[in-house]
Protein backbone atom coordinates (compact mmCIF):
# COMPACT_ATOMS: atom_id res chain seq x y z
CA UNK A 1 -21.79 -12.41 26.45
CA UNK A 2 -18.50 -11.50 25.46
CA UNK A 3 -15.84 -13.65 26.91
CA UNK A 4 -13.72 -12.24 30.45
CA UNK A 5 -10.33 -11.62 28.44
CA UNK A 6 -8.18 -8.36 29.30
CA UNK A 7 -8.88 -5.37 27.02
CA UNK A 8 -5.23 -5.37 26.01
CA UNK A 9 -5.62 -9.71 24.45
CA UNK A 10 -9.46 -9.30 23.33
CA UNK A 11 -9.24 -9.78 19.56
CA UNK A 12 -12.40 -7.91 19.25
CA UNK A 13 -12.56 -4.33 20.64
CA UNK A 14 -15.39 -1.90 21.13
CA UNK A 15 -14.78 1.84 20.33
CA UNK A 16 -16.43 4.88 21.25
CA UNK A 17 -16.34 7.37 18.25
CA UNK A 18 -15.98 10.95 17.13
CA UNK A 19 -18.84 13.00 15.05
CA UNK A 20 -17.97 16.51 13.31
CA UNK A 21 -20.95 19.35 13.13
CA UNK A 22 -19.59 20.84 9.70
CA UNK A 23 -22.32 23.22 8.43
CA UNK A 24 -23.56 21.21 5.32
CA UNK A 25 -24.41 18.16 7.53
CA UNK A 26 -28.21 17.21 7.98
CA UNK A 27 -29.57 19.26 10.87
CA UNK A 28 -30.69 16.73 13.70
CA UNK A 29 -32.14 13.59 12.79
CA UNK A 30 -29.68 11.61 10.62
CA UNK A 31 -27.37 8.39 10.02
CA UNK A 32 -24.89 10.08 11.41
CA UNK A 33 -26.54 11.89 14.53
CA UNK A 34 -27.90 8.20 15.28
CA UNK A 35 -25.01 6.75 15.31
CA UNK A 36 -22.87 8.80 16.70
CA UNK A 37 -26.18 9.23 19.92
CA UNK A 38 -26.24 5.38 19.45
CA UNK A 39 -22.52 5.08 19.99
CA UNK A 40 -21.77 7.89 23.10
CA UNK A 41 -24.92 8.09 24.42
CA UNK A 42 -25.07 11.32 24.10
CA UNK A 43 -29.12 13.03 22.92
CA UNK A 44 -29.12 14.28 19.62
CA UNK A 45 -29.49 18.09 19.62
CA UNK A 46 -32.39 18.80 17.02
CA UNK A 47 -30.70 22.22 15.97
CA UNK A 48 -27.70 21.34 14.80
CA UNK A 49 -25.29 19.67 12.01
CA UNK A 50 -24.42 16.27 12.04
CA UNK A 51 -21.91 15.55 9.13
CA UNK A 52 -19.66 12.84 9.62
CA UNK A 53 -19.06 9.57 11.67
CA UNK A 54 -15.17 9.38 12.43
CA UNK A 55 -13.55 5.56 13.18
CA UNK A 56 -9.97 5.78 13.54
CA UNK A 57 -6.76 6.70 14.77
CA UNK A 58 -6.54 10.01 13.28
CA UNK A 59 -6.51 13.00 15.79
CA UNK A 60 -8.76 15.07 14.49
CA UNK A 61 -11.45 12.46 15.27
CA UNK A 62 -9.78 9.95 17.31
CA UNK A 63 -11.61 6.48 18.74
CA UNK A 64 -11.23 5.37 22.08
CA UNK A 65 -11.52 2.01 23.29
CA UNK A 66 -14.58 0.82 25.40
CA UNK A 67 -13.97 -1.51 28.30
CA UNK A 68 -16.74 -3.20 30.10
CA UNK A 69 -17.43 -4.08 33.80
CA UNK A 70 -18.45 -7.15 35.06
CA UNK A 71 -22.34 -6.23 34.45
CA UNK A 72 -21.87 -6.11 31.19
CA UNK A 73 -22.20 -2.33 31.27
CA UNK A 74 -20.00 -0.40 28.95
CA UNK A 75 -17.85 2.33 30.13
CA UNK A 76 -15.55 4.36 27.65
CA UNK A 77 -11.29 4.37 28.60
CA UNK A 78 -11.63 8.11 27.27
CA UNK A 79 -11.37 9.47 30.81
CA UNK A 80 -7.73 7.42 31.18
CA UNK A 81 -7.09 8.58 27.20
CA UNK A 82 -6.49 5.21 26.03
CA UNK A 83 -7.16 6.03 22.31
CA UNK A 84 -7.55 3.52 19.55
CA UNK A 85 -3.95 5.12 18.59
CA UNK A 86 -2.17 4.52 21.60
CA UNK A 87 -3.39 1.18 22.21
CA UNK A 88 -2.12 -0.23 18.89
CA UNK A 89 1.16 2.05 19.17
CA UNK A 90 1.36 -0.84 22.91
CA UNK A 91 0.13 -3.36 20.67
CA UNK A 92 0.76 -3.29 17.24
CA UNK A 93 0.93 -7.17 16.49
CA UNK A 94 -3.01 -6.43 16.12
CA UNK A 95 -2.34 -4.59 12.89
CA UNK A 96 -0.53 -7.57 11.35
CA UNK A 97 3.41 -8.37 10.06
CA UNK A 98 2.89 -7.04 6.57
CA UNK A 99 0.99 -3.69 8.03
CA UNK A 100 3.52 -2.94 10.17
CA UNK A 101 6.20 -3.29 7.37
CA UNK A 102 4.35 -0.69 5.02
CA UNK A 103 2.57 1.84 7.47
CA UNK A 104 4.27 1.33 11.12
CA UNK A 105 1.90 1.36 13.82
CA UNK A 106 -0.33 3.41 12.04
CA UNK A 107 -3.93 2.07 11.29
CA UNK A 108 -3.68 2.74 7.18
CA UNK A 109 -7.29 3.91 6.91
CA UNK A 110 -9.86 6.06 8.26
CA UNK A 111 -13.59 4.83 8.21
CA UNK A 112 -16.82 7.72 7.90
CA UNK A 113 -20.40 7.61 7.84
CA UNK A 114 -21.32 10.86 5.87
CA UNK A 115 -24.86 12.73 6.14
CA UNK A 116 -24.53 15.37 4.20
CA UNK A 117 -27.77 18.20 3.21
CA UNK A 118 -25.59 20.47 1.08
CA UNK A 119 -22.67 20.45 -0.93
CA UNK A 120 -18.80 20.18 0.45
CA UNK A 121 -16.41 22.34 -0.99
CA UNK A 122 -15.00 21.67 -4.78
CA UNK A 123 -11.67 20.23 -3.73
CA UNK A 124 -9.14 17.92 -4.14
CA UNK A 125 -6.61 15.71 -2.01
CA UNK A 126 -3.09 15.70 -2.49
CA UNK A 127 -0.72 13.08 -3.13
CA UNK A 128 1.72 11.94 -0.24
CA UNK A 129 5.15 13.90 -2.12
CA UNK A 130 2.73 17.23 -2.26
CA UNK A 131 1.24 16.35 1.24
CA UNK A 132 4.53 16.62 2.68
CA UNK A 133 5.15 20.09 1.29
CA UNK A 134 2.09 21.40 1.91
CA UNK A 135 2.06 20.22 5.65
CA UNK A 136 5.57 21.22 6.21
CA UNK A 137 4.68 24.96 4.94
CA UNK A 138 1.17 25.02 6.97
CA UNK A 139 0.24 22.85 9.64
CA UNK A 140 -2.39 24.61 10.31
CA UNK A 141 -3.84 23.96 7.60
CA UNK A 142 -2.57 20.95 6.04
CA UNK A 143 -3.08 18.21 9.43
CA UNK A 144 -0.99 15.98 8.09
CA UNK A 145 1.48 14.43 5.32
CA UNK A 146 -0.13 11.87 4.30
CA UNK A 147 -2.30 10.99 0.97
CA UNK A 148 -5.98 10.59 0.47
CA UNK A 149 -7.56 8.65 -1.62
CA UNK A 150 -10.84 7.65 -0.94
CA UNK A 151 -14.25 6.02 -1.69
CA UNK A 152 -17.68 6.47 -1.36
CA UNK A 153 -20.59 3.96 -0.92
CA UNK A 154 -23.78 5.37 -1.18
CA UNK A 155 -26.71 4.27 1.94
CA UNK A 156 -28.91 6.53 -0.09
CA UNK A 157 -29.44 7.98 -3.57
CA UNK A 158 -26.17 9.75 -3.46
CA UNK A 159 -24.71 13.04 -5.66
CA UNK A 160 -21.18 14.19 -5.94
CA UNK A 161 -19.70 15.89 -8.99
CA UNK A 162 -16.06 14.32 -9.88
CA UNK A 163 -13.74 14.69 -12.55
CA UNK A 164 -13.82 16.25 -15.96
CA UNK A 165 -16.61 16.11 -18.29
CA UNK A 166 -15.38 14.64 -21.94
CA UNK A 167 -13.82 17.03 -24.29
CA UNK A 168 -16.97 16.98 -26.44
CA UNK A 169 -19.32 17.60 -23.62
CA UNK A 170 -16.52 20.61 -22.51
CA UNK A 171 -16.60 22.26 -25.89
CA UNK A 172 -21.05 22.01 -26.02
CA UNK A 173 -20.78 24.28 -22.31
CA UNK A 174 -18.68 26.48 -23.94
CA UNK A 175 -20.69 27.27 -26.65
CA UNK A 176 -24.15 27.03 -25.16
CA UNK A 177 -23.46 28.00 -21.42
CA UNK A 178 -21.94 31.58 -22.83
CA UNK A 179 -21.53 33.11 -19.24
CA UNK A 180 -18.93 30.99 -18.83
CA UNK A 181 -17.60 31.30 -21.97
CA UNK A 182 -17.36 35.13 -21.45
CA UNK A 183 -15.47 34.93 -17.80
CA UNK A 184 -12.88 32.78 -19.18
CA UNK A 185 -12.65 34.76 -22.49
CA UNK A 186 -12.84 33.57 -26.48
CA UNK A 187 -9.16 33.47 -26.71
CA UNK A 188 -9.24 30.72 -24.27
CA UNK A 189 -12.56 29.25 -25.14
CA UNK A 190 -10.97 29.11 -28.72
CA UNK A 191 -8.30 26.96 -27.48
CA UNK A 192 -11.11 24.29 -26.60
CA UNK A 193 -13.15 24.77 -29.71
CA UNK A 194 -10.54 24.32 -31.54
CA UNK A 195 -8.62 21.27 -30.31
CA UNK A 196 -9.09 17.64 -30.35
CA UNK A 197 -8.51 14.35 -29.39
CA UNK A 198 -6.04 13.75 -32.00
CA UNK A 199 -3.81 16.71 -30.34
CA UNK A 200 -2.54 14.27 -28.00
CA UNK A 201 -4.08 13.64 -24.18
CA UNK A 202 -1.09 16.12 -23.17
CA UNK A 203 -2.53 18.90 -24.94
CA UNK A 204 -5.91 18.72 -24.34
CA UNK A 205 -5.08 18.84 -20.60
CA UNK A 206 -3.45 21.62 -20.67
CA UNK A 207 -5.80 23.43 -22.79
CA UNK A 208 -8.59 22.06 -19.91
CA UNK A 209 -5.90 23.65 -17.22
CA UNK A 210 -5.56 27.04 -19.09
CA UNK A 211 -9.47 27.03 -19.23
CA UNK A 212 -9.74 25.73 -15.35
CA UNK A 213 -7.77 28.37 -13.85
CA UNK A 214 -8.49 31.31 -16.16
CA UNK A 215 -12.19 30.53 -14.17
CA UNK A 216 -11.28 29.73 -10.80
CA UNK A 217 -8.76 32.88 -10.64
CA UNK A 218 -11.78 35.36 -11.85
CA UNK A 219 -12.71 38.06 -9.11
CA UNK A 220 -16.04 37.70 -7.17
CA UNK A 221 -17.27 40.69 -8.68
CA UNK A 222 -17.09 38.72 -12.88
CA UNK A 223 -18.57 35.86 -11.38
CA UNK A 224 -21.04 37.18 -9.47
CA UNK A 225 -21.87 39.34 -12.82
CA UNK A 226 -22.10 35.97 -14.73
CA UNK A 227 -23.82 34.23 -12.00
CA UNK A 228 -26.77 36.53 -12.12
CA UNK A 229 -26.96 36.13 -15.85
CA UNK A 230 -27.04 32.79 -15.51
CA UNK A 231 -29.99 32.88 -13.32
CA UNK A 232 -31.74 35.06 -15.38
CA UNK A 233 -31.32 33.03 -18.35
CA UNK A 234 -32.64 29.65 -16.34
CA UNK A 235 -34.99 31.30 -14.93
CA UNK A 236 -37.13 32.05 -18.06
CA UNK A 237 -35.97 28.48 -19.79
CA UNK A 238 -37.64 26.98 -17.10
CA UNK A 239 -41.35 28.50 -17.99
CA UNK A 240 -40.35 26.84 -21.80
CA UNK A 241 -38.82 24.06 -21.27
CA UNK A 242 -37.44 21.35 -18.80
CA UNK A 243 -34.38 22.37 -17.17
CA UNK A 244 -31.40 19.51 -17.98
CA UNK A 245 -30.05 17.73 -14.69
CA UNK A 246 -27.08 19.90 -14.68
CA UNK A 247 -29.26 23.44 -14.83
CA UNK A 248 -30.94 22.30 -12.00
CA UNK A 249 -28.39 21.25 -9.94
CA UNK A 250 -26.47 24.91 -10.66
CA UNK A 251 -30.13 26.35 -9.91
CA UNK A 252 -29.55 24.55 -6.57
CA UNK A 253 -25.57 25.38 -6.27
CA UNK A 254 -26.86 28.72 -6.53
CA UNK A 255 -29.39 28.97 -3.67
CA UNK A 256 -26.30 27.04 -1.63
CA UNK A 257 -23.58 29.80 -2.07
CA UNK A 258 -24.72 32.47 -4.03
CA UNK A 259 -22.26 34.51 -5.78
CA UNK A 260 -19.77 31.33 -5.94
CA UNK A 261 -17.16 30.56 -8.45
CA UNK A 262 -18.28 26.76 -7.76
CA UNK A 263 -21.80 27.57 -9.32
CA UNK A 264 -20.33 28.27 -12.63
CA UNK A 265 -17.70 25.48 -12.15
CA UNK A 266 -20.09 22.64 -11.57
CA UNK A 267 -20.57 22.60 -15.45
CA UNK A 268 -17.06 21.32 -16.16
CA UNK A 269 -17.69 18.18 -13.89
CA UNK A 270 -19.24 14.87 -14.10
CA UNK A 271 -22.52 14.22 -12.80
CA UNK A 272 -23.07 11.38 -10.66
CA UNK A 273 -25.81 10.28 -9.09
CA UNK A 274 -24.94 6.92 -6.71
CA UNK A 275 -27.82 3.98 -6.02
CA UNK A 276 -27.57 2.36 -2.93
CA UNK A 277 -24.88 -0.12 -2.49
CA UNK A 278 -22.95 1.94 -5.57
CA UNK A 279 -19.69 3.03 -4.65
CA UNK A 280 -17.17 6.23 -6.60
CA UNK A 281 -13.55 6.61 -6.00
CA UNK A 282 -11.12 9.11 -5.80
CA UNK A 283 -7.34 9.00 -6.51
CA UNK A 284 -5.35 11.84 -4.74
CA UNK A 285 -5.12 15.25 -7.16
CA UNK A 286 -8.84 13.89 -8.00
CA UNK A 287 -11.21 17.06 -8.64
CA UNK A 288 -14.76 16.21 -6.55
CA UNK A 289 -17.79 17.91 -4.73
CA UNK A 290 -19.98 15.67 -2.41
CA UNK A 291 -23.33 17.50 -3.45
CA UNK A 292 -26.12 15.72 -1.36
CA UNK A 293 -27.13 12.18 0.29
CA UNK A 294 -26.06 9.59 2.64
CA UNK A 295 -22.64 7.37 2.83
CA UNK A 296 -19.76 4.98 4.18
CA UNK A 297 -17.04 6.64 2.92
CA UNK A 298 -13.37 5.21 3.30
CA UNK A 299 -9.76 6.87 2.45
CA UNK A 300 -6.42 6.60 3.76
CA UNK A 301 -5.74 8.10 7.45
CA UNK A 302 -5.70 11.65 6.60
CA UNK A 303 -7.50 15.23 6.40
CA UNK A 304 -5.75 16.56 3.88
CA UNK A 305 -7.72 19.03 1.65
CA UNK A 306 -7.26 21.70 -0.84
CA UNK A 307 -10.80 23.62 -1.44
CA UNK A 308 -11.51 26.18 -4.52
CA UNK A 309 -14.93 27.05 -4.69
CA UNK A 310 -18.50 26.01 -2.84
CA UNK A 311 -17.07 26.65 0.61
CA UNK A 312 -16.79 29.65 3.42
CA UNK A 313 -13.83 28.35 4.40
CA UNK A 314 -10.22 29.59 2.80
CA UNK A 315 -9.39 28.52 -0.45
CA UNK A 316 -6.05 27.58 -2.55
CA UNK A 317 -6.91 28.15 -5.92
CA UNK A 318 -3.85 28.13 -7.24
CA UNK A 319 -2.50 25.37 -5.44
CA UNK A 320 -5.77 23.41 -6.66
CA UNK A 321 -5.24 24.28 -10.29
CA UNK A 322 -1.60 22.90 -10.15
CA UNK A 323 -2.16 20.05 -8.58
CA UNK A 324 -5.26 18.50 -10.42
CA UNK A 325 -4.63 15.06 -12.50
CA UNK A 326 -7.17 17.07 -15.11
CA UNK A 327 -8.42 13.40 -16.25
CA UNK A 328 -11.62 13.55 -18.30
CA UNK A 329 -14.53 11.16 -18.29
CA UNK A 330 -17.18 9.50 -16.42
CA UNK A 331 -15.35 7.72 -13.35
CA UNK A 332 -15.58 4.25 -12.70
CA UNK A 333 -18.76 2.89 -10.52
CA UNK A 334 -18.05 -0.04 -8.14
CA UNK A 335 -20.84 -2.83 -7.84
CA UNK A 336 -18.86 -4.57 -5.45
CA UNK A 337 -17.99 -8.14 -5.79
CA UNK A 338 -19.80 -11.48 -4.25
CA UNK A 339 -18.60 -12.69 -1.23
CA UNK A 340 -21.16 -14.50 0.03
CA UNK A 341 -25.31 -14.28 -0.39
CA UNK A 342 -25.16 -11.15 2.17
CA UNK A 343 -22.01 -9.87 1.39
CA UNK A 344 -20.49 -7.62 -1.18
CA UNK A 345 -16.84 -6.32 -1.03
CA UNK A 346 -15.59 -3.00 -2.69
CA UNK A 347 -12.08 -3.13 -3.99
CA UNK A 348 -10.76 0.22 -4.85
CA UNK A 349 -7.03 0.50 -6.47
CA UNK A 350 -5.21 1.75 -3.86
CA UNK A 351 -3.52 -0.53 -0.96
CA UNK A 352 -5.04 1.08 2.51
CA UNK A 353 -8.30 -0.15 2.04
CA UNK A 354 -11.52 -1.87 0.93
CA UNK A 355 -15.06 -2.05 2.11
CA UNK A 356 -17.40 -4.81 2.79
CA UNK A 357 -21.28 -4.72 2.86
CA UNK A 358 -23.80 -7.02 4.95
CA UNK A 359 -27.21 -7.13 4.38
CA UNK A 360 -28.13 -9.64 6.89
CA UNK A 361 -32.03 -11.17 6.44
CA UNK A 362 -33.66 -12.45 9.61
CA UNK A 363 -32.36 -16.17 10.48
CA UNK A 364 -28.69 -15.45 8.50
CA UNK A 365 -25.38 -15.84 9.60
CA UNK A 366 -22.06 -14.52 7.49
CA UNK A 367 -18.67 -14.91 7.83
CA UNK A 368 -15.88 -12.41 7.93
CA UNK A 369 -13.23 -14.68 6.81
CA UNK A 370 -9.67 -13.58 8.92
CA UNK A 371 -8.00 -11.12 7.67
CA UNK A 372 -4.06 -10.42 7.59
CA UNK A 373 -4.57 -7.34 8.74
CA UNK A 374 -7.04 -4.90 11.37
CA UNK A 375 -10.54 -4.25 10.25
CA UNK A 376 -13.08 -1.97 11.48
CA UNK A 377 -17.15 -3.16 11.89
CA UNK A 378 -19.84 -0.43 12.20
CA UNK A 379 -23.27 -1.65 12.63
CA UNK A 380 -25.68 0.69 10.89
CA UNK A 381 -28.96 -1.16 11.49
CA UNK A 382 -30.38 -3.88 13.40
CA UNK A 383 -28.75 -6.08 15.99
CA UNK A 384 -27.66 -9.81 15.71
CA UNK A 385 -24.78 -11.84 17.64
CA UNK A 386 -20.98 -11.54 16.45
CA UNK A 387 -18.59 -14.05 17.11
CA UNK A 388 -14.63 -14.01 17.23
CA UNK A 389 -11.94 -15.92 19.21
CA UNK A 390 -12.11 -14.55 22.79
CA UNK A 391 -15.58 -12.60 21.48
CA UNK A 392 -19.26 -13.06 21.49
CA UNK A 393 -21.72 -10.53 22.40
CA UNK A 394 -25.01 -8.89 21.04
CA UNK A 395 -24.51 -6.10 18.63
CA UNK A 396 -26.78 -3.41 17.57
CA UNK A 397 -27.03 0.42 15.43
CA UNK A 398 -24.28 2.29 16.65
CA UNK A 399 -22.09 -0.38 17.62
CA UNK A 400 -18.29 0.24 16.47
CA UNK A 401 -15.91 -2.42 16.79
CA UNK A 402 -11.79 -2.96 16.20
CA UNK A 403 -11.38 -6.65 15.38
CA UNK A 404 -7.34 -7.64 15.53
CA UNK A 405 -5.33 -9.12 11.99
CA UNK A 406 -5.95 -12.82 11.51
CA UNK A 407 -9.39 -13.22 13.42
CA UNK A 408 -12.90 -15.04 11.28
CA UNK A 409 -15.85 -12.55 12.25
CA UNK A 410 -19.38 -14.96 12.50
CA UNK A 411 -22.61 -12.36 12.79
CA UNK A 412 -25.92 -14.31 13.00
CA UNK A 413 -29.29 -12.06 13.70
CA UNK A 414 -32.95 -13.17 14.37
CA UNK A 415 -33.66 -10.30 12.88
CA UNK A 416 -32.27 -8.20 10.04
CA UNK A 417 -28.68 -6.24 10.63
CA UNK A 418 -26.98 -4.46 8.56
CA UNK A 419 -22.85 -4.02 9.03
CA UNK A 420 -20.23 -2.34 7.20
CA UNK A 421 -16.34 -3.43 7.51
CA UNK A 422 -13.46 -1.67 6.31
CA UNK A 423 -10.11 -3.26 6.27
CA UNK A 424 -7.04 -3.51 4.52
CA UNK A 425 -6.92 -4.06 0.67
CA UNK A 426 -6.94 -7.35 0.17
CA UNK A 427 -5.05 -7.48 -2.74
CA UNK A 428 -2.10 -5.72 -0.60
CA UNK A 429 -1.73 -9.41 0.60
């Protein structure tokens, strides 16, 4: 059992966790309502949303550090509000030198499990200058001023749309998807038809900006003209052919949010379908949808988002369509790298974090090998033994843990167990 050490010296540290019931979450029985049942003890209720998993210091979701008796029961410090925030703002030696240096006493990332049944908004994060500005002007809005850049790593077969299509596949929708053609208008479809690669990359972004907001900044009642065109027209190619991937996905979009600039939208993105174990990321001003699956998702500490279309909520449309990096192409899909047999790590480009994976057979052990800096554990199957300096104990599904900058993490199982850590970049070291 895990060794008597006070809560405030433990290099390992237990959290209790935060869920969110956004409306496109899976409706009762998910990875997320599990864990986050698993991890409060609180019943799943059957009727409603579970979308996200929140481990953290941020304050819309904020952890709070589990202590336990001298049964070995557990009993959460929420009562005496001893947040995962305010115990490394006492004791920020467990975030490491080097942390400290670049971020404070702020823990750099923010760590998600993801359920989601329908799609999130079309949005985009800002970077940190713009993050400032916008959460300076709206704080109500705009929680905070940092950036987010983020990643996704699929538990399921995971869809999100991201980024641009090509500028060949952009000027085939305009001439064969010709509702959209006719809400943006041929002077601007034209522009598309008409330029190309040779132009310069300068150009041909600003033509795809022109064409971007021309759509976005059409009233509901054009779209919602276009949209039922649209359906028509799928509709009966559907009793002659095979709709492509993309037609049925809109077909979907459609049933989702009816009426929604977003439908028509989704044909200017990529496609991307995720494997388990495949992982997407997203640099800040990064155009993306999360349309449908299960996943860990990482990104630096922050809730910053600007949303234009496939969403109730309010929407900045032309903030969106000034921000965007308007970078075309397929994005990049992560494999993760080798650590170990068990073990893969996925290294995004941006400093605040990376995520490991640990498929752990029955009759394994893995290391965590120390770290310069904090890490986060969530165990989302299984159970099996972890081991740290001043640490042992059994740990199972639900489990969240804070292990402290320079400690080795051993997990052994008799079983199988399955545990995801996020941490610092490790090429920030």
């Amino acid at each position: 059992m895990e060794a008597n050490v006070s809560a405030s010296r433990r290099s390992v540290q237990r959290l209790r966790c935060s869920v969110k019931n956004y409306d496109w979450g899976l409706i009762g029985e998910s990875r997320v309502a599990r864990l986050f049942s698993l991890n409060s003890g609180v019943d799943i209720d059957e009727d409603k949303p579970y979308a996200e998993f929140w481990m953290g210091t941020h304050e819309s979701g904020a952890s709070f550090l589990v202590e336990n008796k001298e049964d070995g029961a557990s009993i959460g410090l929420e009562t005496e509000g001893l947040s995962l925030n305010s115990w490394i703002t006492k004791n920020p030696d467990v975030l490491g030198d080097k942390v400290v240096q670049k971020w404070g006493t702020n823990l750099p990332f923010l760590f998600k499990v993801l359920s989601v049944a329908k799609a999130l908004s079309i949005q985009a994060h800002p970077d940190k200058e713009l993050a400032v500005t916008l959460h300076k002007m709206r704080p109500d809005v705009f929680k905070d001023d940092n950036h987010k850049p983020e990643m996704a790593l699929a538990l399921t077969e995971f869809e999100a749309l991201c980024g641009f299509i090509s500028l060949e596949e952009l000027k085939d929708v305009l001439q064969n998807v010709l509702e959209l053609a006719e809400v943006v208008g041929t002077e601007c479809a034209n522009q598309v038809l008409y330029i190309n690669n040779q132009d310069g990359e300068e150009k041909v972004k600003e033509v795809l900006r022109s064409i971007f907001t021309e759509l976005m900044s059409a009233s509901k009642d054009v779209i919602s003209k276009a949209l039922s065109k649209l359906k028509t027209r799928l509709d009966m190619a559907s009793e002659v052919r095979q709709l492509t991937d993309k037609e049925q996905l809109v077909v979907r979009l459609e049933t989702q949010y009816p009426s929604d600039v977003g439908v028509l939208a989704s044909f200017l993105f990529n496609y991307v379908k995720l494997n388990p174990g495949e992982a997407l990321y997203l640099g800040a001003n990064e155009l993306h949808a999360y349309l449908q699956g299960e996943c860990i998702e990482c990104m630096a500490t922050s809730d910053n988002v600007v949303r234009a279309g496939l969403t109730p909520k309010e929407r900045d449309v032309q903030i969106l369509c000034s921000m965007l990096t308007y970078k075309q192409g397929f994005p990049e899909i992560l494999q993760g790298v080798p650590l170990n047999p068990y073990t893969r790590r996925y290294l995004p480009p941006f400093d605040e974090f990376e995520v490991d994976r640990c498929i752990l057979p029955g009759g394994a052990s893995a290391v965590f090998p120390s770290s310069p800096g904090p890490s986060i554990f969530v165990v989302m199957e299984g159970e099996g033994t972890m081991h740290a300096t001043s640490f042992e104990d059994l740990v199972r599904e639900g489990d969240v843990l804070f292990a402290s900058a320079n400690t080795a993490i051993h997990v052994t199982t008799a079983s199988e167990l399955h545990i995801y850590r996020a941490g610092v970049n490790s090429r920030f070291f």
